[in-house]
Protein backbone atom coordinates (compact mmCIF):
# COMPACT_ATOMS: atom_id res chain seq x y z
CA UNK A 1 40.39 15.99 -30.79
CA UNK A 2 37.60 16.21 -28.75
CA UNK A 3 38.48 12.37 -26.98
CA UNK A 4 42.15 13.03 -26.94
CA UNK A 5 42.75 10.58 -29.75
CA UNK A 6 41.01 7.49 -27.96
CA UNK A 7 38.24 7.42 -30.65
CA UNK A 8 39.81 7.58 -34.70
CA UNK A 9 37.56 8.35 -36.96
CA UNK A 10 37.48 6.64 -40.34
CA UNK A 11 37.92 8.06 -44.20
CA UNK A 12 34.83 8.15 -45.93
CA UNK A 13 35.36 5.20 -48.99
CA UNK A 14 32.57 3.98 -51.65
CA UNK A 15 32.70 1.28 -53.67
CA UNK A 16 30.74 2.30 -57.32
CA UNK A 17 28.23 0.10 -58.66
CA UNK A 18 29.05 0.34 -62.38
CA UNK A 19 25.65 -1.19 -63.43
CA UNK A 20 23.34 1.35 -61.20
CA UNK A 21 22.93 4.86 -60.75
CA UNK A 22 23.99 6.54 -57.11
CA UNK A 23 22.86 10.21 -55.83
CA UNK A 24 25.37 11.14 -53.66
CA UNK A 25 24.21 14.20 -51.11
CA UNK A 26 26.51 16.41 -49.31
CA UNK A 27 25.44 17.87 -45.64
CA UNK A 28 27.83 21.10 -44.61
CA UNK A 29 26.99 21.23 -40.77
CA UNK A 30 29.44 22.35 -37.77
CA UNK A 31 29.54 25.09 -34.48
CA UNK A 32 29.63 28.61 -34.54
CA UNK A 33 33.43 29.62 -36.65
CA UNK A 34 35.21 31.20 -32.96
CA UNK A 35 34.07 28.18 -31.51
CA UNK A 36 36.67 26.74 -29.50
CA UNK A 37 38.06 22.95 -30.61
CA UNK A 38 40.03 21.07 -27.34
CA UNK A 39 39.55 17.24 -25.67
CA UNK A 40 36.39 17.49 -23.52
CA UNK A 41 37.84 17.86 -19.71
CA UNK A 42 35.22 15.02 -18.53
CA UNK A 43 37.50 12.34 -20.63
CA UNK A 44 40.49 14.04 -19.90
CA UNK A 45 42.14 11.32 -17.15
CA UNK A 46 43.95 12.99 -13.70
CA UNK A 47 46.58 14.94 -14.73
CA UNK A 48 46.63 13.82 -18.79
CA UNK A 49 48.09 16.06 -21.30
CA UNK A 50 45.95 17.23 -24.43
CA UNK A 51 47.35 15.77 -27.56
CA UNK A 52 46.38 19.21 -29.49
CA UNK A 53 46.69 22.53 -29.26
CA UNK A 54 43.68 24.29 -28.60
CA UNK A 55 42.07 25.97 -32.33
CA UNK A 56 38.52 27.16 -33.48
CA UNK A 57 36.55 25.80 -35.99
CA UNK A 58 37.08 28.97 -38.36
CA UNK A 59 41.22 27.38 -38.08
CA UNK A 60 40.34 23.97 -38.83
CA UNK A 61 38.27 24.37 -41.74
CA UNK A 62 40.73 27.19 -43.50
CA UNK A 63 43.34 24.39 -42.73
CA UNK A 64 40.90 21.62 -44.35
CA UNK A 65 40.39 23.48 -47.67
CA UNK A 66 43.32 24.23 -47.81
CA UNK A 67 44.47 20.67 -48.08
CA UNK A 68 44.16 17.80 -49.89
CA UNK A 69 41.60 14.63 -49.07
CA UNK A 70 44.68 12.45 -47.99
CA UNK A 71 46.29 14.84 -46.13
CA UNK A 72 46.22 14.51 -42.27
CA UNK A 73 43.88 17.44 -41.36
CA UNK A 74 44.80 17.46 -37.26
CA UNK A 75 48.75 17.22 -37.84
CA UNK A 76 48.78 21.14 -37.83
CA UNK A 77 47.08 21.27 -34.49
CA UNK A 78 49.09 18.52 -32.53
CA UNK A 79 50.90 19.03 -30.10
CA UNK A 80 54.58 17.35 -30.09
CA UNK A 81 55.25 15.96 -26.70
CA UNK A 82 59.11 15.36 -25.99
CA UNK A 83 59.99 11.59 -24.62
């Protein structure tokens, strides 16, 4: 969101070792919950629309839980843009 879709990030993906152990550690880290989610206006080109509708983190992560790992966890907080 915050490049206006020019940088996708990718789905996290391991590939088990059946023959050795793995630890596996999980880091919960993110802004303040009424912090405000929107592209950053430096990479925002002349007079380019936002591909999303402005949302706080406290929205995105009730919208995260509250789907699944394959699910597309921005499509609730695009924008549609007419042609």
């Amino acid at each position: 969101v915050m490049t206006n879709g020019r940088f996708k990030s990718v789905k996290h993906r391991v590939v088990a070792n059946g023959t050795k152990s793995r630890v596996s550690m999980i880091y919960f880290g993110g802004p303040p919950l009424s912090e405000k989610i929107a592209p950053l206006p430096a990479l925002m080109q002349g007079e380019e629309d936002s591909l999303y509708k402005e949302f706080t983190w406290f929205e995105y992560k009730k919208s995260a839980f509250n789907s699944r790992l394959s699910d597309n966890r921005l499509g609730l907080f695009e924008k549609i843009i007419a042609s």
